[in-house]
C-alpha atoms as a PDB file:
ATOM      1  CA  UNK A   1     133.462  75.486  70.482  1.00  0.00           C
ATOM      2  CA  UNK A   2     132.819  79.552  70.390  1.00  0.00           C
ATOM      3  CA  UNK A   3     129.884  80.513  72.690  1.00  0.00           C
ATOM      4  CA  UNK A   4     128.039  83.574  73.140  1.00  0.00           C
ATOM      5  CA  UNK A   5     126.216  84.012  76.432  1.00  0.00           C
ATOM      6  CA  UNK A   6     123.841  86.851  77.747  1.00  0.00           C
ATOM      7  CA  UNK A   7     122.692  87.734  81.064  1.00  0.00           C
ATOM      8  CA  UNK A   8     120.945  90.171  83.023  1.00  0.00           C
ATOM      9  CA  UNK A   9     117.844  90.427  81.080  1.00  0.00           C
ATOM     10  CA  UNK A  10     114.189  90.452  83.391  1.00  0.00           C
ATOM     11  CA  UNK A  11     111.311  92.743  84.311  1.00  0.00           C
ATOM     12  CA  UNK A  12     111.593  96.180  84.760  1.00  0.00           C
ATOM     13  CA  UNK A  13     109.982  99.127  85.209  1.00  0.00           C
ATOM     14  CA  UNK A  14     109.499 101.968  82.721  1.00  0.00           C
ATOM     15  CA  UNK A  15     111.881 104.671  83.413  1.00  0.00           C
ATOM     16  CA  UNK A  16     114.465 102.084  84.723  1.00  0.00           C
ATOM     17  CA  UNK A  17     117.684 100.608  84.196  1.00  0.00           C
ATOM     18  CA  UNK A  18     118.956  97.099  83.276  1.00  0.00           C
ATOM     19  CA  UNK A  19     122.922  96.033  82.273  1.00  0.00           C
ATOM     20  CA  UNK A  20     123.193  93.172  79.982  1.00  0.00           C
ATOM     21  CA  UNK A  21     126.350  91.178  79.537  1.00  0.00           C
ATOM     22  CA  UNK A  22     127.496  89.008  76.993  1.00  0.00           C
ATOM     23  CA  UNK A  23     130.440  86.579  77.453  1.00  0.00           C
ATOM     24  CA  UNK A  24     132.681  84.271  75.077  1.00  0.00           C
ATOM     25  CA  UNK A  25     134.174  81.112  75.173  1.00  0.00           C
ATOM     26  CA  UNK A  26     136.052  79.427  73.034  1.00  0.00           C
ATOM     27  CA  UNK A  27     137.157  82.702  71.259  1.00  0.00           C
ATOM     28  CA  UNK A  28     138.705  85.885  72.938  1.00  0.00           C
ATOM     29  CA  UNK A  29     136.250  89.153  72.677  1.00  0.00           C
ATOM     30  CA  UNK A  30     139.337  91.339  70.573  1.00  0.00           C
ATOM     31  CA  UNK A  31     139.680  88.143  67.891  1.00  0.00           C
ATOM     32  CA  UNK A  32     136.089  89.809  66.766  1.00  0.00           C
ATOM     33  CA  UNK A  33     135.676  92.494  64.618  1.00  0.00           C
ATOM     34  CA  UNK A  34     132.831  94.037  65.430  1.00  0.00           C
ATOM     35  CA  UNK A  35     130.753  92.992  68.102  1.00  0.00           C
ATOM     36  CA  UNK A  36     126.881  94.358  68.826  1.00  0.00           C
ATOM     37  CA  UNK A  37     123.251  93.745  70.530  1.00  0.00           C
ATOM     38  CA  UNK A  38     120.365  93.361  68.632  1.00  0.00           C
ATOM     39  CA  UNK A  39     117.357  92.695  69.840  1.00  0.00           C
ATOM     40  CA  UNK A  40     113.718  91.196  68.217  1.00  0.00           C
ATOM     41  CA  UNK A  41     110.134  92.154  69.672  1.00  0.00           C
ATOM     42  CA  UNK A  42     107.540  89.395  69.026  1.00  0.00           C
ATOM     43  CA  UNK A  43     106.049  89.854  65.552  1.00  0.00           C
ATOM     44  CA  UNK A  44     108.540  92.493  64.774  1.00  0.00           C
ATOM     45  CA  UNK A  45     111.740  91.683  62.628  1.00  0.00           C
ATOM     46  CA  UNK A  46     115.123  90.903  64.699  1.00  0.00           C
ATOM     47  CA  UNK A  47     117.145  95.115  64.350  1.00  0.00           C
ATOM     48  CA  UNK A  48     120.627  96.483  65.052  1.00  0.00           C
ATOM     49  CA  UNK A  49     121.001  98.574  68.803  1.00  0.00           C
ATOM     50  CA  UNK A  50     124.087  98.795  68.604  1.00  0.00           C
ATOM     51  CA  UNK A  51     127.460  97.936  67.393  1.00  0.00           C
ATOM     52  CA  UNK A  52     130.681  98.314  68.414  1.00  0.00           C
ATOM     53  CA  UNK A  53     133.922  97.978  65.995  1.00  0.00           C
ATOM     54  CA  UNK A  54     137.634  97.172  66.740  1.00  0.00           C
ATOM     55  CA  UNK A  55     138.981  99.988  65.631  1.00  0.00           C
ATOM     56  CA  UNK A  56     136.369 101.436  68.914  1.00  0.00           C
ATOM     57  CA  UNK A  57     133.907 103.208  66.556  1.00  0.00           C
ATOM     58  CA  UNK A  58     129.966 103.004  68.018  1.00  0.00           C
ATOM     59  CA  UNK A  59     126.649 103.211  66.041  1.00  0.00           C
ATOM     60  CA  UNK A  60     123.167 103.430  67.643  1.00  0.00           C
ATOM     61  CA  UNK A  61     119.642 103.033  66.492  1.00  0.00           C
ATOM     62  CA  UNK A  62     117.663 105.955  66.902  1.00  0.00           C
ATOM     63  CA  UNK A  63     115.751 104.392  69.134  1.00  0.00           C
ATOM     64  CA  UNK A  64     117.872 103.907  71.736  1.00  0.00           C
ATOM     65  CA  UNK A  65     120.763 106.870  71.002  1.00  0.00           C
ATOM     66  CA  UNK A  66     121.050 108.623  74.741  1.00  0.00           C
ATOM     67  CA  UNK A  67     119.904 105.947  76.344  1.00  0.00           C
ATOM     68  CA  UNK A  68     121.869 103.350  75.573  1.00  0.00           C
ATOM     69  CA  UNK A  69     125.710 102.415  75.946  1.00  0.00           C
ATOM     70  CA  UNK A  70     127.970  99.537  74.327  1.00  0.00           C
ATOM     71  CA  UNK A  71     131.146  98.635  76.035  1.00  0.00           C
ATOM     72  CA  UNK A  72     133.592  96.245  76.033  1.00  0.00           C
ATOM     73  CA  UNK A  73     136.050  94.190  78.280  1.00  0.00           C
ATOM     74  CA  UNK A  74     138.505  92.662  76.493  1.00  0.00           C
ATOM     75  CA  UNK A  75     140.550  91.215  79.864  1.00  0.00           C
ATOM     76  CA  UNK A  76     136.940  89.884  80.969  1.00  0.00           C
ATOM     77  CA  UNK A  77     136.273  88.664  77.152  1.00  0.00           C
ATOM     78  CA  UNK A  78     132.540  90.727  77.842  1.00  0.00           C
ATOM     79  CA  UNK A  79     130.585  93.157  76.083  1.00  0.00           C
ATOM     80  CA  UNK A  80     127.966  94.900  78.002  1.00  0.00           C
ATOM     81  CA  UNK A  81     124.897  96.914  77.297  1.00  0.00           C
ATOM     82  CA  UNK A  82     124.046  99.212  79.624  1.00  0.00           C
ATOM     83  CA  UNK A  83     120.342 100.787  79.474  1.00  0.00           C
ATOM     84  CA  UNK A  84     118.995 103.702  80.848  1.00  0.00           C
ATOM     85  CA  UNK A  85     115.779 105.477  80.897  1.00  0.00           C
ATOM     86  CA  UNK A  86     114.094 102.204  79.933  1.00  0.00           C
ATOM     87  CA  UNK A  87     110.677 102.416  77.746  1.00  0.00           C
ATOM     88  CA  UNK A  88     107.874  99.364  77.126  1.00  0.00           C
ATOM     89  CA  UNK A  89     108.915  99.522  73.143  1.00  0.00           C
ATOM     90  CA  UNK A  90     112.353  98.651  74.369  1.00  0.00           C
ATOM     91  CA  UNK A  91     110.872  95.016  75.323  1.00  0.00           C
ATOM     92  CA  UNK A  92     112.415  91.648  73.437  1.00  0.00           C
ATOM     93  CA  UNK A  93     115.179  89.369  73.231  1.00  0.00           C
ATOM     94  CA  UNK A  94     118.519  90.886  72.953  1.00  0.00           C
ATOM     95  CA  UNK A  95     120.878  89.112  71.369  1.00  0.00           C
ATOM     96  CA  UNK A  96     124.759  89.218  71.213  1.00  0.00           C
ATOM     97  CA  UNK A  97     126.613  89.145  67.865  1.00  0.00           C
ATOM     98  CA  UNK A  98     130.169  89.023  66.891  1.00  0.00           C
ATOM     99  CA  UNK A  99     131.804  88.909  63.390  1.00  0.00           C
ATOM    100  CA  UNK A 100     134.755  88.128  62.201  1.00  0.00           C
ATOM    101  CA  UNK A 101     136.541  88.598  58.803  1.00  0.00           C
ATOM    102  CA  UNK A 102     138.639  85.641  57.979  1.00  0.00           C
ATOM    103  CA  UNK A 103     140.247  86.749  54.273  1.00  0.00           C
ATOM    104  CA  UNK A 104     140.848  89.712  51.879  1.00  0.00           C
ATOM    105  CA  UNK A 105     137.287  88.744  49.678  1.00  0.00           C
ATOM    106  CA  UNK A 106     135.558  89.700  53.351  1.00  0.00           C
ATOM    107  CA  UNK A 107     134.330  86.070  54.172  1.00  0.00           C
ATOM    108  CA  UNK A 108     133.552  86.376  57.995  1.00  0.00           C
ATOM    109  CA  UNK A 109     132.531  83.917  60.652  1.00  0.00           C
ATOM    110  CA  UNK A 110     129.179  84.967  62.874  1.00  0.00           C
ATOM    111  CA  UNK A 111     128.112  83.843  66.137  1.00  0.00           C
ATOM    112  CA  UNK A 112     125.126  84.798  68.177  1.00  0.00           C
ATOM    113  CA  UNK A 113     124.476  84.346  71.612  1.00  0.00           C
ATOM    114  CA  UNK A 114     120.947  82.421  72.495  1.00  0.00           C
ATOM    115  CA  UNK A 115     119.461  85.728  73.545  1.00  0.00           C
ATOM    116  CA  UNK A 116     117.957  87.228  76.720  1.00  0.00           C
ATOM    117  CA  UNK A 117     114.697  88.723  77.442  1.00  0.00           C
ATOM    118  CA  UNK A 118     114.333  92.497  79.050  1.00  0.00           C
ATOM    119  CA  UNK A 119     110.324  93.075  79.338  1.00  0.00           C
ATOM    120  CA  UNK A 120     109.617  96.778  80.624  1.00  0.00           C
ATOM    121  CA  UNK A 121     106.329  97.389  81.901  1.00  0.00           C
ATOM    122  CA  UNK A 122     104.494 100.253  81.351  1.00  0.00           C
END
C-alpha cells in the first residue's frame, strides 16, 4: 500500500524557519511524476506551494516565491519543504502530493499524504 507521510510541522514564530518532510512507502519517490506541497488554511480552499517535476523543473506560488524551497531525495524516497522567513498567512495543513501518469490518454494515479500543521504566530 503507497503512503505519504509528513513531518516537521508545529508552532513557530513569525520571521522563522520550519523544514517539512514527506516520505513514501510502498512506492519509490522517482516512480512519481511530479511531486508538490500544498497546503489549506481553515475556511480557505486547499492551493498549490509548490511543485516539483521529474524532469527537475520547480513552480512557486507567489506567495511563497523567495521564501520557500522544494527538494527532493530520491535515495531517501523524501521530498522536503524548506521555509524561510515564515509569515502568520503561511499557517495550515500542508499536504504532500504525488502523481503519476500511468498511459498515453494521461490517466494518472494521486496520493496525498494526511497532512501536517505549521501555525506561525504573529
Amino acid at each position: 500500500q503507497v503512503q505519504l507521510v509528513e513531518s516537521g510541522g508545529g508552532l513557530v514564530q513569525a520571521g522563522g524557519s520550519m523544514r517539512l518532510s514527506c516520505s513514501t512507502s510502498g512506492r519509490a519517490l522517482n516512480r512519481y511524476d511530479t511531486m508538490a506541497w500544498y497546503r489549506q488554511a481553515p475556511g480557505k480552499q486547499r492551493e498549490l506551494v509548490t511543485r516539483v517535476a521529474s524532469d527537475g523543473s520547480i513552480i512557486y506560488a507567489d506567495s511563497v516565491r523567495g521564501r520557500f524551497t522544494i527538494s527532493r531525495d530520491n535515495a531517501k524516497n523524501t521530498l522536503y519543504l524548506q521555509m524561510n522567513s515564515l509569515k502568520p498567512e503561511d499557517t495550515g495543513t500542508y499536504l504532500c502530493y504525488g502523481r503519476r501518469v500511468i498511459n498515453v490518454e494521461g490517466a494518472a494515479i494521486e496520493h496525498w499524504g494526511q497532512g501536517t500543521q505549521v501555525t506561525v504566530s504573529s
